[in-house]
Protein backbone atom coordinates (compact mmCIF):
# COMPACT_ATOMS: atom_id res chain seq x y z
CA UNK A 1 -15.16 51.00 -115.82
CA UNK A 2 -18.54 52.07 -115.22
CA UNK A 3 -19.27 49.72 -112.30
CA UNK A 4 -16.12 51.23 -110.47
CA UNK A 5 -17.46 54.72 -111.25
CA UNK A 6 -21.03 53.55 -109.73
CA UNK A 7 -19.07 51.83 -106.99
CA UNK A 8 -17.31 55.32 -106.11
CA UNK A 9 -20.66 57.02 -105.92
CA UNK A 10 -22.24 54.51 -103.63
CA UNK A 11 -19.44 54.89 -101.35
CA UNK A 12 -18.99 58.59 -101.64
CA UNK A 13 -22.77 58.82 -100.83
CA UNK A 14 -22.50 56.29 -98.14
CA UNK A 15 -19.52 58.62 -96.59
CA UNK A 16 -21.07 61.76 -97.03
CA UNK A 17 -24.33 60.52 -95.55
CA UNK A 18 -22.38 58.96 -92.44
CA UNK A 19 -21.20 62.46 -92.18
CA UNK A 20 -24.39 64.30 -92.15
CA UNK A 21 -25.88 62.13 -89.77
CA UNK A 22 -22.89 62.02 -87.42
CA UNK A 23 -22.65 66.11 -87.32
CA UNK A 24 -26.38 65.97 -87.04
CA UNK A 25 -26.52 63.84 -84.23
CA UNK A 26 -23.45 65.86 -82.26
CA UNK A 27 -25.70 68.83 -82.57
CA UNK A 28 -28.40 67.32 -81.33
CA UNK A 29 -26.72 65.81 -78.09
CA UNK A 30 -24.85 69.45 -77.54
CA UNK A 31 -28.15 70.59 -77.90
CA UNK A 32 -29.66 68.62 -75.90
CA UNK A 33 -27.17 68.74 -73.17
CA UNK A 34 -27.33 73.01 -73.71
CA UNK A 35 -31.06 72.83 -72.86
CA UNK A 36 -30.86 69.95 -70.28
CA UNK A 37 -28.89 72.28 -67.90
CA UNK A 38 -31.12 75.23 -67.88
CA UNK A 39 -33.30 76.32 -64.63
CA UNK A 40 -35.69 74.44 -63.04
CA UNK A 41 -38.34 73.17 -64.52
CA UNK A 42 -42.47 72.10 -64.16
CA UNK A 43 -42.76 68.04 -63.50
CA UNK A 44 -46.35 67.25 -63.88
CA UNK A 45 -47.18 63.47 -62.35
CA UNK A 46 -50.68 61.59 -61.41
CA UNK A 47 -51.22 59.62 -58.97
CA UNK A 48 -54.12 57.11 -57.74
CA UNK A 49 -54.17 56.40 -54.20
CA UNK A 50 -55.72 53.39 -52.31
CA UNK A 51 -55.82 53.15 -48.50
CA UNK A 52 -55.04 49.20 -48.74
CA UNK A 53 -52.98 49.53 -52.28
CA UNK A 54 -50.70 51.99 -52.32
CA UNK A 55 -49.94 54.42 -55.14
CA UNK A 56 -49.74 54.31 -58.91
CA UNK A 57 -49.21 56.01 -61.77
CA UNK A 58 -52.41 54.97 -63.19
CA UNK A 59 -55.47 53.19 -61.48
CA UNK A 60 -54.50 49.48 -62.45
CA UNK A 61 -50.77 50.23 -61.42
CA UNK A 62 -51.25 50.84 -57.66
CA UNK A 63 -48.64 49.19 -55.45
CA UNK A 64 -47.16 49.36 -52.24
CA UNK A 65 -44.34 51.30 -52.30
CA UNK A 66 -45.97 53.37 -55.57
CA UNK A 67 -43.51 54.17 -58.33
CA UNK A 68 -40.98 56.31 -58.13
CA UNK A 69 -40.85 59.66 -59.17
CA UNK A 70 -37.64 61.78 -59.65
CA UNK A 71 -37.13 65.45 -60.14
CA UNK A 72 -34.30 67.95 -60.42
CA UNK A 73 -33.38 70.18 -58.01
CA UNK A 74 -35.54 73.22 -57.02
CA UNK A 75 -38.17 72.02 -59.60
CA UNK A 76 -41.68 72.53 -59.39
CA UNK A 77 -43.25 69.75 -58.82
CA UNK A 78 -47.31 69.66 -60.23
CA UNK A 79 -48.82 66.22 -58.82
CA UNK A 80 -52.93 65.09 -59.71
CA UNK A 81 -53.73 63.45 -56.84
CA UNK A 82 -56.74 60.58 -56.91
CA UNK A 83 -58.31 58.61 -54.14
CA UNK A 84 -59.21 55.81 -56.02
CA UNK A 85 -61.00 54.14 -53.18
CA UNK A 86 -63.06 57.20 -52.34
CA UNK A 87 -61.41 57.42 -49.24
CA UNK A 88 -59.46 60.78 -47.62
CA UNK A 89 -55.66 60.83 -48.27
CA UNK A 90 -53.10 63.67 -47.45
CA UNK A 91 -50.02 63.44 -49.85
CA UNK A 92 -46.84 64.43 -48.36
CA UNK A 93 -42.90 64.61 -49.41
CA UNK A 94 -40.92 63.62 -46.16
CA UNK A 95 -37.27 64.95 -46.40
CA UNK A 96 -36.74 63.41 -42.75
CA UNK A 97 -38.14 59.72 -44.57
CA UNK A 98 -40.39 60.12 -41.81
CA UNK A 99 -43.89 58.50 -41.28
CA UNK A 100 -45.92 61.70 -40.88
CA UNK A 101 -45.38 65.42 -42.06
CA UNK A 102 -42.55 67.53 -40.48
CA UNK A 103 -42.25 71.32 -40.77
CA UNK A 104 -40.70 72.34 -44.24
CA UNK A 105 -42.28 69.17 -45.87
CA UNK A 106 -44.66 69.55 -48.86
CA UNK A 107 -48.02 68.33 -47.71
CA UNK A 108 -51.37 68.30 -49.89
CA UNK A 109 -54.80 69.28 -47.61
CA UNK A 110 -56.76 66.33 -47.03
CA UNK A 111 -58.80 64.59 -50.14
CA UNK A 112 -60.87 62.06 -50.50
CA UNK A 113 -61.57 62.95 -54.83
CA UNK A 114 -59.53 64.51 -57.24
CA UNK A 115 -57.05 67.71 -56.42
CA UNK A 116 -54.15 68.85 -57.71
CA UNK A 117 -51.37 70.03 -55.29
CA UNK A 118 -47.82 71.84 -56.80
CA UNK A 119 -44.66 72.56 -54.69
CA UNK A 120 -41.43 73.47 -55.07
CA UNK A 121 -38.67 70.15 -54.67
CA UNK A 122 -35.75 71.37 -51.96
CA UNK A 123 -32.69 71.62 -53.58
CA UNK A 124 -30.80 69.55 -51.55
CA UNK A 125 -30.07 66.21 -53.97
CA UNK A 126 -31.25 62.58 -52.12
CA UNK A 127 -33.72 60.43 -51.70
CA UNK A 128 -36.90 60.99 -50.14
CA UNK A 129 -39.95 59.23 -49.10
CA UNK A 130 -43.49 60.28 -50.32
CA UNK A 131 -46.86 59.15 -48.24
CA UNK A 132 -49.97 59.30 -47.40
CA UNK A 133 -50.10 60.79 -43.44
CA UNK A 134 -53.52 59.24 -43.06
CA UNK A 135 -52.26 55.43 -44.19
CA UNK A 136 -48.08 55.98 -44.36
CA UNK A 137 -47.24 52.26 -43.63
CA UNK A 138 -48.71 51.49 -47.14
CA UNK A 139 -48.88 54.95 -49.15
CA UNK A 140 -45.49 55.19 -49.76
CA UNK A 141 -43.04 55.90 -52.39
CA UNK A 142 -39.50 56.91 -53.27
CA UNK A 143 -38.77 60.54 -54.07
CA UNK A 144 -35.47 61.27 -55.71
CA UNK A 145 -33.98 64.96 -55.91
CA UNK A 146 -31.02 64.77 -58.70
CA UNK A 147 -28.84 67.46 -59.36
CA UNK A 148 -30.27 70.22 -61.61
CA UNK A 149 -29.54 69.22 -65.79
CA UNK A 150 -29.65 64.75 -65.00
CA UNK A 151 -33.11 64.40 -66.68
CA UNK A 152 -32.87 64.80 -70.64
CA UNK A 153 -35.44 67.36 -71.75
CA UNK A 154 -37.49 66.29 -74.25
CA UNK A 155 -37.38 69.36 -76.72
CA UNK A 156 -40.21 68.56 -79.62
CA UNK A 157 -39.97 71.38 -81.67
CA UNK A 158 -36.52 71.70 -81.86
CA UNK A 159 -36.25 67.97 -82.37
CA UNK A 160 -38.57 68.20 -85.38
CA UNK A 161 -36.22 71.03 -87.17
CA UNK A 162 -33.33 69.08 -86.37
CA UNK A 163 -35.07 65.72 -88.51
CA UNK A 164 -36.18 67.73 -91.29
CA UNK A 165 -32.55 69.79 -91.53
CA UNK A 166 -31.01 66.09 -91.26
CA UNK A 167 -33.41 65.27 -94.06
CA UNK A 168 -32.95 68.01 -96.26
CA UNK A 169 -29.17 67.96 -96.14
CA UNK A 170 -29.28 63.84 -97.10
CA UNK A 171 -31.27 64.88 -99.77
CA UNK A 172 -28.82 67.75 -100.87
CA UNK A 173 -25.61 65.45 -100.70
CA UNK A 174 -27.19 62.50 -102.45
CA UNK A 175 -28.04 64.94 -105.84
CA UNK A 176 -24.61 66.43 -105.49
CA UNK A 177 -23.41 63.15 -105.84
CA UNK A 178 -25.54 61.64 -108.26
């Protein structure tokens, strides 16, 4: 008799756990889905440009095209912008895919160190092409506008509450139970 009763508990704690964690985890993606759709938001990237490389996310990552980056609609967009060969670049978004700058296009002055450059993505979902006007046959990349709420927000704080409100309610059900 007493195994059965222990059996009981294991599997009402079992179900009642499964429970917790399945409401806790709806929450969390109606959360996240709630907070995923708001206004635009800041993107911050860095890249490392080289006039015979390409671009990169990081200085041993340069390639021709550079990695793609990919933003929401009417987000700001905050790029660090390196030469990493010392020699003088001009970023530039080309919503034409074009090989040099057109009017309306997001274009960073002329560097040839480090400078940061921040524009505003157009709202219009596709994509782009991002380059270098001074070497655009090899400083290129893809640039992708999706619509507005595609990119999961990464909410730390509010993911922290939700673990230790998942925690503390496993805890609670498992002395009810005992």
């Amino acid at each position: 008799m007493a195994v059965f009763h222990m059996s009981v508990n294991i599997d009402m704690n079992a179900k009642w756990t499964f429970i917790a964690i399945a409401a806790i985890l709806l929450a969390t993606a109606v959360f996240m889905q709630v907070n995923s759709t708001e206004a635009a938001t800041t993107r911050y990237f860095t890249l490392y440009g080289a006039a015979t490389q390409g671009w990169g996310f990081t200085n041993t990552s340069i390639s021709s095209p550079g990695p793609p980056i990919t933003v929401e609609q009417g987000d700001t967009v905050n790029v660090t912008l390196i030469s990493y060969d010392g020699a003088p670049h001009q970023f530039f978004v080309s919503y034409t895919n074009a090989l040099s700058p057109s009017s309306g296009d997001p274009e960073s002055a002329v560097f040839s160190g480090t400078t940061n450059f921040q524009f505003v993505a157009t709202n219009t979902t596709g994509t782009y092409t991002y380059r270098c006007a001074i070497h655009p046959s090899v400083m290129y990349g893809s640039f992708k506008v999706v619509q507005t709420g595609t990119i999961p927000e990464f909410q730390p704080m509010a993911m922290l509450v939700l673990l230790l409100l998942s925690a503390g309610i496993v805890v609670s059900i498992r002395r009810k139970t005992r």
